[in-house]
N, C-alpha and C. Protein backbone atom coordinates (compact mmCIF):
# COMPACT_ATOMS: atom_id res chain seq x y z
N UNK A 1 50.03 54.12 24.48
CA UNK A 1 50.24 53.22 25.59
C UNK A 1 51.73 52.94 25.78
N UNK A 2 52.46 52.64 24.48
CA UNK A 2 53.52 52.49 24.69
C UNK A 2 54.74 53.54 25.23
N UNK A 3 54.24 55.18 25.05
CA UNK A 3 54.53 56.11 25.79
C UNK A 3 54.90 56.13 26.99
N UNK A 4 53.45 55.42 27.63
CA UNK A 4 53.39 55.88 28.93
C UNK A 4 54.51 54.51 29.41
N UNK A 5 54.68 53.46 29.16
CA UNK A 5 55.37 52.24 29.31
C UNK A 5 56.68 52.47 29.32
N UNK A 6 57.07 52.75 28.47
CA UNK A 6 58.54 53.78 28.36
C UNK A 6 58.99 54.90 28.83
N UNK A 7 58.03 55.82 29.13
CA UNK A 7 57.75 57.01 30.26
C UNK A 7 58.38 55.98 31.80
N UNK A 8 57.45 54.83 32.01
CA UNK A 8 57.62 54.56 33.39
C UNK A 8 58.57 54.11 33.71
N UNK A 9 59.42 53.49 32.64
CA UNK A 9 60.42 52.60 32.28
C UNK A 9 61.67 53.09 32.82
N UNK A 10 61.40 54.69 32.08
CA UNK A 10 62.46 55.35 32.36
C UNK A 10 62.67 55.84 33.77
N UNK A 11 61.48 56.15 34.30
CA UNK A 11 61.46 56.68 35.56
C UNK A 11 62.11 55.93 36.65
N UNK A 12 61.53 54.73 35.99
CA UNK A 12 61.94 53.34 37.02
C UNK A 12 63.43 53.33 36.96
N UNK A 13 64.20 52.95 35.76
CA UNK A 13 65.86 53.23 35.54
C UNK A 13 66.10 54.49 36.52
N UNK A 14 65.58 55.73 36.46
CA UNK A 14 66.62 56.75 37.19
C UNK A 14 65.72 56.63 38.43
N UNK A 15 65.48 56.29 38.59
CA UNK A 15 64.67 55.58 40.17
C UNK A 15 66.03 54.84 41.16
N UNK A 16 66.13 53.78 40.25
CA UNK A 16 66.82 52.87 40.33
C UNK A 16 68.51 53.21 40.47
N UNK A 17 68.83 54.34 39.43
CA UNK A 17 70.08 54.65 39.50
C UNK A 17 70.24 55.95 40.72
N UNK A 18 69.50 56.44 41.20
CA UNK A 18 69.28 57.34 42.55
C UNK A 18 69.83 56.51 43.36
N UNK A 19 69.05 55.41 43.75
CA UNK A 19 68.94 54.73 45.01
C UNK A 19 70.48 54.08 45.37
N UNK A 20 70.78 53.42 43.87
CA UNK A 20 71.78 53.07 43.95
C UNK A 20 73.06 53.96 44.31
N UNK A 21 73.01 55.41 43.49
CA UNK A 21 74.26 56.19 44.12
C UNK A 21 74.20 56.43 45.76
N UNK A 22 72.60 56.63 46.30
CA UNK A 22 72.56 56.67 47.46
C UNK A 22 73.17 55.80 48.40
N UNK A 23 72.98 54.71 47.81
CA UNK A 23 73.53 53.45 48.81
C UNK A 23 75.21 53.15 48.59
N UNK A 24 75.72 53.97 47.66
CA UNK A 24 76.94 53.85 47.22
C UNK A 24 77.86 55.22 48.18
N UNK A 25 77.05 56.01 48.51
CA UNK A 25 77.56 57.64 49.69
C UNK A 25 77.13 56.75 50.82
N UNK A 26 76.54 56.21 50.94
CA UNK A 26 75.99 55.67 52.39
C UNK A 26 77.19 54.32 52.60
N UNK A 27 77.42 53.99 52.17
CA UNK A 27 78.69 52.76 52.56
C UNK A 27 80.26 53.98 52.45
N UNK A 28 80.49 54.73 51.66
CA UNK A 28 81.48 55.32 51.73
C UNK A 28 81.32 56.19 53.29
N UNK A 29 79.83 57.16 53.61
CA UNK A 29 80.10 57.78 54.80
C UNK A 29 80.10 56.71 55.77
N UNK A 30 79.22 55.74 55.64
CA UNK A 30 79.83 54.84 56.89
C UNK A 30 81.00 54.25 56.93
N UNK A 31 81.79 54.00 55.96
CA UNK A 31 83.09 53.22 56.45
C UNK A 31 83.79 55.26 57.72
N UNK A 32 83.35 56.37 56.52
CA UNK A 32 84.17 56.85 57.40
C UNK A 32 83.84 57.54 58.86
N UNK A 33 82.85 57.20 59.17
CA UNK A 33 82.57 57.49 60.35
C UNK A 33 82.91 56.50 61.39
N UNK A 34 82.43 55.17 60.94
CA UNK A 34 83.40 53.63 61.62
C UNK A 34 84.73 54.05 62.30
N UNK A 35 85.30 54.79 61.02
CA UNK A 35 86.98 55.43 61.21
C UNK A 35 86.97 56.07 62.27
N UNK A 36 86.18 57.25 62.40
CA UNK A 36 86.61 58.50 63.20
C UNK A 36 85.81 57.74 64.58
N UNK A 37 84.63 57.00 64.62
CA UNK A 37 84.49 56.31 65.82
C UNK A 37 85.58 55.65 66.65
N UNK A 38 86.37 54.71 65.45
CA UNK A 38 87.68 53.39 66.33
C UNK A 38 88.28 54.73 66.38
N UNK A 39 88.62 55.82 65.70
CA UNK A 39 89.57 56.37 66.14
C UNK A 39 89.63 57.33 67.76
N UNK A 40 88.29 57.57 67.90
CA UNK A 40 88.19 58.39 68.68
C UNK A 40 88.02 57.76 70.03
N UNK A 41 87.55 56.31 70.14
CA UNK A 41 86.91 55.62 71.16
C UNK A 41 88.36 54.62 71.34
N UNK A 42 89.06 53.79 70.80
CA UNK A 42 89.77 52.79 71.11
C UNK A 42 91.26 53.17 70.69
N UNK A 43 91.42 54.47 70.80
CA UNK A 43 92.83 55.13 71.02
C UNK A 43 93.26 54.79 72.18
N UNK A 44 94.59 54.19 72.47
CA UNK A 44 94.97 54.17 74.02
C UNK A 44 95.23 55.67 74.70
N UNK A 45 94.50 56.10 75.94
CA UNK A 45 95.16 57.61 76.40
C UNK A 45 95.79 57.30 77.56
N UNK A 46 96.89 58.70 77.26
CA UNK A 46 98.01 58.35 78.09
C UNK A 46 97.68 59.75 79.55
N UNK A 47 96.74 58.86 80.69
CA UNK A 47 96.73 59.40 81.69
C UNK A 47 97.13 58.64 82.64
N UNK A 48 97.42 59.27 83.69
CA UNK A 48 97.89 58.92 84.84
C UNK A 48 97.10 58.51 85.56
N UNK A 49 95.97 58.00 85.46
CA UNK A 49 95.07 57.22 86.10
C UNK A 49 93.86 57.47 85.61
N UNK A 50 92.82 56.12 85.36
CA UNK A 50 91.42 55.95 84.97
C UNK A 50 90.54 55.27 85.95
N UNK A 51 89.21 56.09 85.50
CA UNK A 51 88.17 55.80 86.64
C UNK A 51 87.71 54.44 86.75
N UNK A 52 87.06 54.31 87.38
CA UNK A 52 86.31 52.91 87.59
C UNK A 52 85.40 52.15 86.47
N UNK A 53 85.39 51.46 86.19
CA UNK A 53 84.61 50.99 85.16
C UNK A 53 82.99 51.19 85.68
N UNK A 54 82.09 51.78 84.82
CA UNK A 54 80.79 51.80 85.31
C UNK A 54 79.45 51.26 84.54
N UNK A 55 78.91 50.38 85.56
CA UNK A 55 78.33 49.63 85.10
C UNK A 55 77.06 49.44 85.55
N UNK A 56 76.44 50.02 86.56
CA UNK A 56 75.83 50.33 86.64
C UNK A 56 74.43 51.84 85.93
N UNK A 57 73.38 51.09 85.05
CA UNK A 57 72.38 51.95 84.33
C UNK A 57 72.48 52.87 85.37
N UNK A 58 72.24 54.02 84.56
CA UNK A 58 72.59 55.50 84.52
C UNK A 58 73.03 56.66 85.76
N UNK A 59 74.13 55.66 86.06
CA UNK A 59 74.70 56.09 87.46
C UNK A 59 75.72 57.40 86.52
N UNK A 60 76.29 57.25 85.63
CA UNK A 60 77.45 58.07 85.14
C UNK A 60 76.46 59.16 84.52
N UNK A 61 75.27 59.24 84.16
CA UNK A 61 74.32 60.28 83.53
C UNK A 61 73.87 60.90 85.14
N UNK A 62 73.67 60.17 85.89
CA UNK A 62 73.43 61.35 87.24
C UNK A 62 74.56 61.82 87.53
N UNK A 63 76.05 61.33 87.44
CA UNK A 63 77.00 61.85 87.80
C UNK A 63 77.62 63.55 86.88
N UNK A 64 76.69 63.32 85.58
CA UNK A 64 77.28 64.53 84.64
C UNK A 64 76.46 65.24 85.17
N UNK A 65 75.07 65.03 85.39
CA UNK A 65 74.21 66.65 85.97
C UNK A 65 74.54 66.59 87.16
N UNK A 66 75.37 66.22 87.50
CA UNK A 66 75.82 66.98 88.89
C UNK A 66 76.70 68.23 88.52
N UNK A 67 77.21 68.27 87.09
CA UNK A 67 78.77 69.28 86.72
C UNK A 67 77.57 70.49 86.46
N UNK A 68 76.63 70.44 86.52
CA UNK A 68 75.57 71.70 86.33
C UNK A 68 74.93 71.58 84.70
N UNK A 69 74.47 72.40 84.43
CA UNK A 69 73.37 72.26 83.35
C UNK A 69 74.04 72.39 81.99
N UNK A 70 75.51 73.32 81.42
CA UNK A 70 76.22 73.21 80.58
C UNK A 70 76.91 71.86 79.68
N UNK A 71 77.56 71.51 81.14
CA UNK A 71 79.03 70.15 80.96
C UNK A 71 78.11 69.34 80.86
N UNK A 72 76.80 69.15 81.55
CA UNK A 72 76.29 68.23 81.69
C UNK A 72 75.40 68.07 80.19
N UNK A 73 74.82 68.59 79.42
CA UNK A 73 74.32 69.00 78.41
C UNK A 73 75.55 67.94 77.25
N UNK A 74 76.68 68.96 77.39
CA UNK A 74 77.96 68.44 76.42
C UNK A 74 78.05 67.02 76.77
N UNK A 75 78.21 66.67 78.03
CA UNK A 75 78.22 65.34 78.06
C UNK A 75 77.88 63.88 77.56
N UNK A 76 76.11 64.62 77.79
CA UNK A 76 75.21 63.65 77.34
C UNK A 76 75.21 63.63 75.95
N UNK A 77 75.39 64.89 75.90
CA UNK A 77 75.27 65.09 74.05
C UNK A 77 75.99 64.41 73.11
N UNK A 78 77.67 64.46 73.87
CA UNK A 78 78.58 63.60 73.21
C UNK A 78 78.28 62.51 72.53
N UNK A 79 77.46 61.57 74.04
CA UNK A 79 77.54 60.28 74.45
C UNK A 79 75.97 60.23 73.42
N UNK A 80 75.00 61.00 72.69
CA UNK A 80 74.33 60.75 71.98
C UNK A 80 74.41 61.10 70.73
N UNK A 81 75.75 61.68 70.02
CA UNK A 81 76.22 62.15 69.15
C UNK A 81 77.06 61.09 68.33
N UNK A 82 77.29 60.49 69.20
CA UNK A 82 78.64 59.34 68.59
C UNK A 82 78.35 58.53 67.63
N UNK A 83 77.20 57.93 68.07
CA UNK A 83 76.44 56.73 67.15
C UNK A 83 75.71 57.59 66.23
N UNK A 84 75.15 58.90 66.74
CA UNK A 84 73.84 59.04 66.24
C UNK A 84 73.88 58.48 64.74
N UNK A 85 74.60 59.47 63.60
CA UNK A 85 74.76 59.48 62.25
C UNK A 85 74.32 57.69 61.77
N UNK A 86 74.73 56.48 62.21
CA UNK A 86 74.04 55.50 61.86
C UNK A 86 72.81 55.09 61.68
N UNK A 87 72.15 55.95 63.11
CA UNK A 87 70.40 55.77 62.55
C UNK A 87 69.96 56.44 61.22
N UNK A 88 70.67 56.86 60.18
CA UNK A 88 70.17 57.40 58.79
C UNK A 88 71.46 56.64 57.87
N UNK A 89 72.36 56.24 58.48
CA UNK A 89 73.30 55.43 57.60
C UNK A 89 73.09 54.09 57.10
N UNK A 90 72.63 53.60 58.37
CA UNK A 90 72.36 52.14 58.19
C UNK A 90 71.38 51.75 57.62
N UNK A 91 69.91 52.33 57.18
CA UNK A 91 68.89 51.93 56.27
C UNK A 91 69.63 52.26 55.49
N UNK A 92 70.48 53.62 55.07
CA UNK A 92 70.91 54.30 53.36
C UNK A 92 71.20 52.96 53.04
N UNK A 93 72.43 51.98 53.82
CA UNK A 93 73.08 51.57 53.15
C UNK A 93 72.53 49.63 52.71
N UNK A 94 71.63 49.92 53.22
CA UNK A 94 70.75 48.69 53.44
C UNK A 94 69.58 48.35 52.61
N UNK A 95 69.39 50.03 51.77
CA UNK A 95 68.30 50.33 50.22
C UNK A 95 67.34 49.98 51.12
N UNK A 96 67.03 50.20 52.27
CA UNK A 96 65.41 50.21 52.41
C UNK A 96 64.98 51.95 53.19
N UNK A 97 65.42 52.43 52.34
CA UNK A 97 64.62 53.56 52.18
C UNK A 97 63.06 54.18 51.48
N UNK A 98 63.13 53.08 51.03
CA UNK A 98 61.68 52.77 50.04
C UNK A 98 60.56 52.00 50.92
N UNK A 99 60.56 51.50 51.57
CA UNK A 99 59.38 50.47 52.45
C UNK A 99 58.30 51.27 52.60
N UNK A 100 57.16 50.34 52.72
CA UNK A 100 55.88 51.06 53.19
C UNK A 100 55.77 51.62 54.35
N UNK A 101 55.30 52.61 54.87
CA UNK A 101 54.75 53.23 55.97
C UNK A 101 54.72 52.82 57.18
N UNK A 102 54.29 51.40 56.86
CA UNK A 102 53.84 50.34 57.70
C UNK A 102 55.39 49.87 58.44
N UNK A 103 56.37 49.82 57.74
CA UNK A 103 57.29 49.35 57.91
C UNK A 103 58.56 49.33 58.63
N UNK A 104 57.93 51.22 58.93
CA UNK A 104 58.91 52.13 59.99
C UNK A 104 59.15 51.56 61.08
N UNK A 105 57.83 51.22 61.65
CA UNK A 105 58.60 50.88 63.11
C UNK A 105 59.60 49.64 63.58
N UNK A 106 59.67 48.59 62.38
CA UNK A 106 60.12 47.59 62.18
C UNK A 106 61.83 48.20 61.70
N UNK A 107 61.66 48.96 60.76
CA UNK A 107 63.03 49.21 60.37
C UNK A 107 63.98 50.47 61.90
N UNK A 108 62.82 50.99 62.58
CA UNK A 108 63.72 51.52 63.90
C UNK A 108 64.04 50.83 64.51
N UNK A 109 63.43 49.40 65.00
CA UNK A 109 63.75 48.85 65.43
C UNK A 109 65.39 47.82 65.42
N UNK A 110 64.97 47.76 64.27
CA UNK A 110 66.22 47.18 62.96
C UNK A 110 67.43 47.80 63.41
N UNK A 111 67.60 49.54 63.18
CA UNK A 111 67.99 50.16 63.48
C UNK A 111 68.74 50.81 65.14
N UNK A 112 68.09 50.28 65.47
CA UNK A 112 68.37 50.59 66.74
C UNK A 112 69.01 49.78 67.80
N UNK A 113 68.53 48.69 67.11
CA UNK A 113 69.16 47.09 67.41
C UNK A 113 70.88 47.23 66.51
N UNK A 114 70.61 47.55 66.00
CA UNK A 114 72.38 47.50 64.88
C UNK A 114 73.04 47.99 66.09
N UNK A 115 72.50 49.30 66.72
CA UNK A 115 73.55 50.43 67.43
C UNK A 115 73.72 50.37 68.50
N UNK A 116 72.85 49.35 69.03
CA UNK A 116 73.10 49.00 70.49
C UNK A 116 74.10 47.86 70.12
N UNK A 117 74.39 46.83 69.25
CA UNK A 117 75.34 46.30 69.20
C UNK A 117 76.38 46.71 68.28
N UNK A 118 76.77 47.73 67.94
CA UNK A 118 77.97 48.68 67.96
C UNK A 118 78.76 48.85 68.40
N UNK A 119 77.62 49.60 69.76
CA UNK A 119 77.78 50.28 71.06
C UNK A 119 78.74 49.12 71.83
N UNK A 120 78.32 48.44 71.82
CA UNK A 120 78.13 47.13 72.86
C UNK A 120 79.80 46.86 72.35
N UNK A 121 79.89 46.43 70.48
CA UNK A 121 81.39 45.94 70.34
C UNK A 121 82.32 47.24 70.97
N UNK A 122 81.89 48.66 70.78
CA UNK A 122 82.86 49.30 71.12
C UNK A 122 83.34 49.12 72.41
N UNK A 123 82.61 49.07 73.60
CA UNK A 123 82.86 48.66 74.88
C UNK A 123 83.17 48.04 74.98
N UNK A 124 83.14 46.98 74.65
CA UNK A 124 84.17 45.93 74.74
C UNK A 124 85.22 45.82 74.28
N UNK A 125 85.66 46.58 72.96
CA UNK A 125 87.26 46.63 73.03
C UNK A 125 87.43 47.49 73.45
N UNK A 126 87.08 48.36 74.49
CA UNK A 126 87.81 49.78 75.03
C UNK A 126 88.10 49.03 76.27
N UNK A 127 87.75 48.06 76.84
CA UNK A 127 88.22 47.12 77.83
C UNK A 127 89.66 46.75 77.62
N UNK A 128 90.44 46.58 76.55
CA UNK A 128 91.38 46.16 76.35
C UNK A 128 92.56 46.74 75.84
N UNK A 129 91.87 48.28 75.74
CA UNK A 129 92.79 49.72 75.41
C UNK A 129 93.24 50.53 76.79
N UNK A 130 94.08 50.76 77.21
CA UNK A 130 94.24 51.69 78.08
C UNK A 130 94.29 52.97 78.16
N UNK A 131 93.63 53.11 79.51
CA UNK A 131 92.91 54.29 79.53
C UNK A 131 91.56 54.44 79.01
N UNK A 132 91.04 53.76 78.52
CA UNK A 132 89.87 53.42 78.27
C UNK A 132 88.89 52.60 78.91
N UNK A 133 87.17 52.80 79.46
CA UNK A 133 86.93 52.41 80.73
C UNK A 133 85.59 51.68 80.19
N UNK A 134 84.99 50.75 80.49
CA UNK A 134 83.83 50.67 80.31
C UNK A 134 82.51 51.12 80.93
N UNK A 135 81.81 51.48 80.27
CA UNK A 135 80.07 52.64 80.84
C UNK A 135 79.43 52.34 79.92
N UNK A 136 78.30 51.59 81.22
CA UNK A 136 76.92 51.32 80.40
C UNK A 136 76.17 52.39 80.17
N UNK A 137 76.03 53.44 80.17
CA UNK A 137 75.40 54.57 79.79
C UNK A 137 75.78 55.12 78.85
N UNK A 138 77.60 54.66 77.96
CA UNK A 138 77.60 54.89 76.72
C UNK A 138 76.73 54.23 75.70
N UNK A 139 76.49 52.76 76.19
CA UNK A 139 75.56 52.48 75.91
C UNK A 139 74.11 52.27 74.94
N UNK A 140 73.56 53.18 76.80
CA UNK A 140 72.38 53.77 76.81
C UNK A 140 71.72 55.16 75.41
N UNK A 141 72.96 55.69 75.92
CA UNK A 141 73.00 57.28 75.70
C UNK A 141 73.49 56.87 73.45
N UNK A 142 74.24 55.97 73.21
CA UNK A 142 74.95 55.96 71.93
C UNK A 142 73.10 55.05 71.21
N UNK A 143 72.86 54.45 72.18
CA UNK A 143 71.49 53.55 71.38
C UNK A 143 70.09 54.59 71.32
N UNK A 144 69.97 55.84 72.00
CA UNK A 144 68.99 56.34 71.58
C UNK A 144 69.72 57.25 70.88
N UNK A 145 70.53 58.28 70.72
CA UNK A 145 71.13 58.68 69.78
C UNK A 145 70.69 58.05 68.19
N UNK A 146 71.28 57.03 68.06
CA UNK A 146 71.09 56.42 66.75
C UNK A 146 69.48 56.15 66.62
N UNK A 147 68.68 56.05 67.75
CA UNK A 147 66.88 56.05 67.52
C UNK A 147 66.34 57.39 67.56
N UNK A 148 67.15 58.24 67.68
CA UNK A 148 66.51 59.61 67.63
C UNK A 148 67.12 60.36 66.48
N UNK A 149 68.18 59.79 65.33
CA UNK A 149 68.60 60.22 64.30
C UNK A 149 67.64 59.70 63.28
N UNK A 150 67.48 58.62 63.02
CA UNK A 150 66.75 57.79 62.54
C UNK A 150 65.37 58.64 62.52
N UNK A 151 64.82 58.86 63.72
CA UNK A 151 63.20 58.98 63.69
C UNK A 151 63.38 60.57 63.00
N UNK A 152 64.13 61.23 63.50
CA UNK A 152 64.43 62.47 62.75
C UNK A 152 64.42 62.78 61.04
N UNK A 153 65.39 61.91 60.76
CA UNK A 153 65.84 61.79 58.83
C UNK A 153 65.10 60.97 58.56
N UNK A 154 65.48 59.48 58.34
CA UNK A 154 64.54 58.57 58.06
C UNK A 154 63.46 59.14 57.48
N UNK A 155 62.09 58.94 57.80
CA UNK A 155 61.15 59.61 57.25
C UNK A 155 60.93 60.23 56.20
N UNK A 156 61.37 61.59 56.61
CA UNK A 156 61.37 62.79 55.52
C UNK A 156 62.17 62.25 54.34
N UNK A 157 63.25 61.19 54.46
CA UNK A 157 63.83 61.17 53.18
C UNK A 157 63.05 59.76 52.37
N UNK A 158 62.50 59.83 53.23
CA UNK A 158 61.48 58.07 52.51
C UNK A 158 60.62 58.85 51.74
N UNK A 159 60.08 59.83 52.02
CA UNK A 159 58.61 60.45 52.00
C UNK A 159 59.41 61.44 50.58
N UNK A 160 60.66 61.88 50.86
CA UNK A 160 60.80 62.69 49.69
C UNK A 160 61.54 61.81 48.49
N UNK A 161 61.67 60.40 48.66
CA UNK A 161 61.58 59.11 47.54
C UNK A 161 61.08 59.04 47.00
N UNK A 162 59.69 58.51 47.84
CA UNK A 162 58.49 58.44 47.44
C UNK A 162 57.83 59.77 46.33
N UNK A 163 57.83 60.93 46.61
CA UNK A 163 57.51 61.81 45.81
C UNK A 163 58.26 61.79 44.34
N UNK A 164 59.50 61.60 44.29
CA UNK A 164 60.71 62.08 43.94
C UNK A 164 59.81 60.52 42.31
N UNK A 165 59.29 59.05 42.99
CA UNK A 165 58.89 58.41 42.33
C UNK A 165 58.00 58.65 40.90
N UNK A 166 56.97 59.63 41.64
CA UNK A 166 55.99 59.73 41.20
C UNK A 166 54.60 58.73 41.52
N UNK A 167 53.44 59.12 40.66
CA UNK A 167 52.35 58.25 41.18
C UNK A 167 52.34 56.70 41.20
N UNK A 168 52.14 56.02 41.93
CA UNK A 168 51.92 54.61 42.15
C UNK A 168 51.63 54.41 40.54
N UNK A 169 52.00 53.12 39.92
CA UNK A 169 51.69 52.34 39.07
C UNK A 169 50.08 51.77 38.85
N UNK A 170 49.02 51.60 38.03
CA UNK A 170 47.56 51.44 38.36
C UNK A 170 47.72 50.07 37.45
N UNK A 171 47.85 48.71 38.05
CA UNK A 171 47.99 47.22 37.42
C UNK A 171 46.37 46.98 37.33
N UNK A 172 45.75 46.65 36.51
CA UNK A 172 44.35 45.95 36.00
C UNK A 172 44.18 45.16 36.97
N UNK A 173 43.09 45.08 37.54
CA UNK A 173 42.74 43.31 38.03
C UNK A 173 42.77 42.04 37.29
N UNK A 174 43.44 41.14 37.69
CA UNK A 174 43.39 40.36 37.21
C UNK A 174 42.59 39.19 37.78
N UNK A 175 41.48 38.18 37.26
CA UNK A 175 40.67 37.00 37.47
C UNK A 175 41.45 36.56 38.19
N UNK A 176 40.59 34.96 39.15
CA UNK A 176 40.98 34.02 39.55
C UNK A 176 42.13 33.17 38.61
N UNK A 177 43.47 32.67 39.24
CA UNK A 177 44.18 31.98 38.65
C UNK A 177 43.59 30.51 38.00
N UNK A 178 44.56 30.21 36.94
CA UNK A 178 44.02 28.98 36.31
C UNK A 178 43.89 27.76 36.14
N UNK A 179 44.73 27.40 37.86
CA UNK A 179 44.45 26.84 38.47
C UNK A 179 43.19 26.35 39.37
N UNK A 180 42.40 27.68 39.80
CA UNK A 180 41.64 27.59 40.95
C UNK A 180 40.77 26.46 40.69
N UNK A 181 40.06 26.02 39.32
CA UNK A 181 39.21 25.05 39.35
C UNK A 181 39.85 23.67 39.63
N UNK A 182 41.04 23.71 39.21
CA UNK A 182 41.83 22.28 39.34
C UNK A 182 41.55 22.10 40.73
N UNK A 183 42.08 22.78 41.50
CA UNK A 183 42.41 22.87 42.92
C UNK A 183 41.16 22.98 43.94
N UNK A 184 39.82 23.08 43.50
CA UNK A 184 38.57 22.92 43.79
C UNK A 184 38.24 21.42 43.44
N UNK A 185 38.50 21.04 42.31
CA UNK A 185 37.96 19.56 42.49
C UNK A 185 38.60 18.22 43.18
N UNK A 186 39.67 18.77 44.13
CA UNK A 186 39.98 18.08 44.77
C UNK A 186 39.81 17.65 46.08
N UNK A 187 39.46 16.70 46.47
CA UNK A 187 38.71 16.81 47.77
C UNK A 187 39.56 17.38 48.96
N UNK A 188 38.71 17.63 49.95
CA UNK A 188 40.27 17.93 51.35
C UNK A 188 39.34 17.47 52.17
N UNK A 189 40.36 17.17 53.28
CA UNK A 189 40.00 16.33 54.65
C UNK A 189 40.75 17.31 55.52
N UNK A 190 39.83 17.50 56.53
CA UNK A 190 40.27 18.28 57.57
C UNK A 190 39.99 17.48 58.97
């Protein structure tokens, strides 16, 4: 018995020390992607004139498929590329890579909510960079990005945790607590 106790023990320690290096690459790649984001988004550029700020939902996404089926492709892609990498960063770094099943749609949500307000701080200081414009369809386009990275990785790497665990733990039943009779002879009023 005591085998198997120390067997689990151990499993549990390098369980434990996994998760932890995981969450230790997951704060290092996110600081550096943070980086190459401010760097790439709230650089001042030096043109000779910038467009209109657009603010109107997905007026600037009809405006790219107008450039034809290529540019327009790159476009969108960009604009769902930017954030994406957070929808698998932000659980890493948050250790809930482990949750029940049940729990997914709560943690996309989680998730997806982080990146729309990201999104949201980045636009707003690109307001105050020049040459830099504000578009709600970066948005748009940066918040499913990060929900379509997520639904992608996520998962598979929960699921290959989970394996990686081994079998569920089998705890005995245990009786009514020893309390319960105390707590029966007391009257209640409803």
């Amino acid at each position: 018995m005591q085998r198997i106790e120390a067997g689990h023990s151990a499993t549990t320690a390098t369980t434990t020390a996994i998760l932890l290096r995981l969450r230790l690459a997951g704060w290092v790649l996110l600081a550096a992607h943070l980086l190459l984001v401010g760097w790439l988004t709230l650089r001042p550029l030096d043109v000779p004139w910038a467009e209109a700020a657009n603010l109107t939902p997905l007026e600037g996404i009809k405006a790219d498929l107008a450039y034809g089926p290529l540019e327009a492709a790159r476009r969108i892609g960009k604009g769902l590329a930017l954030l994406a990498p957070l929808g698998v960063l932000l659980p890493l770094v948050s250790g809930r890579l482990a949750p029940s099943p049940s729990g997914a749609l709560s943690s996309l949500a989680r998730t997806a909510a982080a990146g729309v307000l990201f999104s949201l701080s980045i636009e707003m200081l690109q307001s105050s960079v020049p040459g830099q414009v504000v578009d709600v369809d970066s948005v748009l386009l940066n918040a499913v990005g990060v929900a379509l990275a997520h639904v992608a990785v996520v998962p598979a790497l929960r699921a290959r945790l989970r394996r990686s665990q081994g079998p569920t733990p089998r705890i005995t039943r245990v009786g009514l607590g020893p309390w319960t009779e105390v707590l029966s002879a007391v009257p209640r009023e409803y």
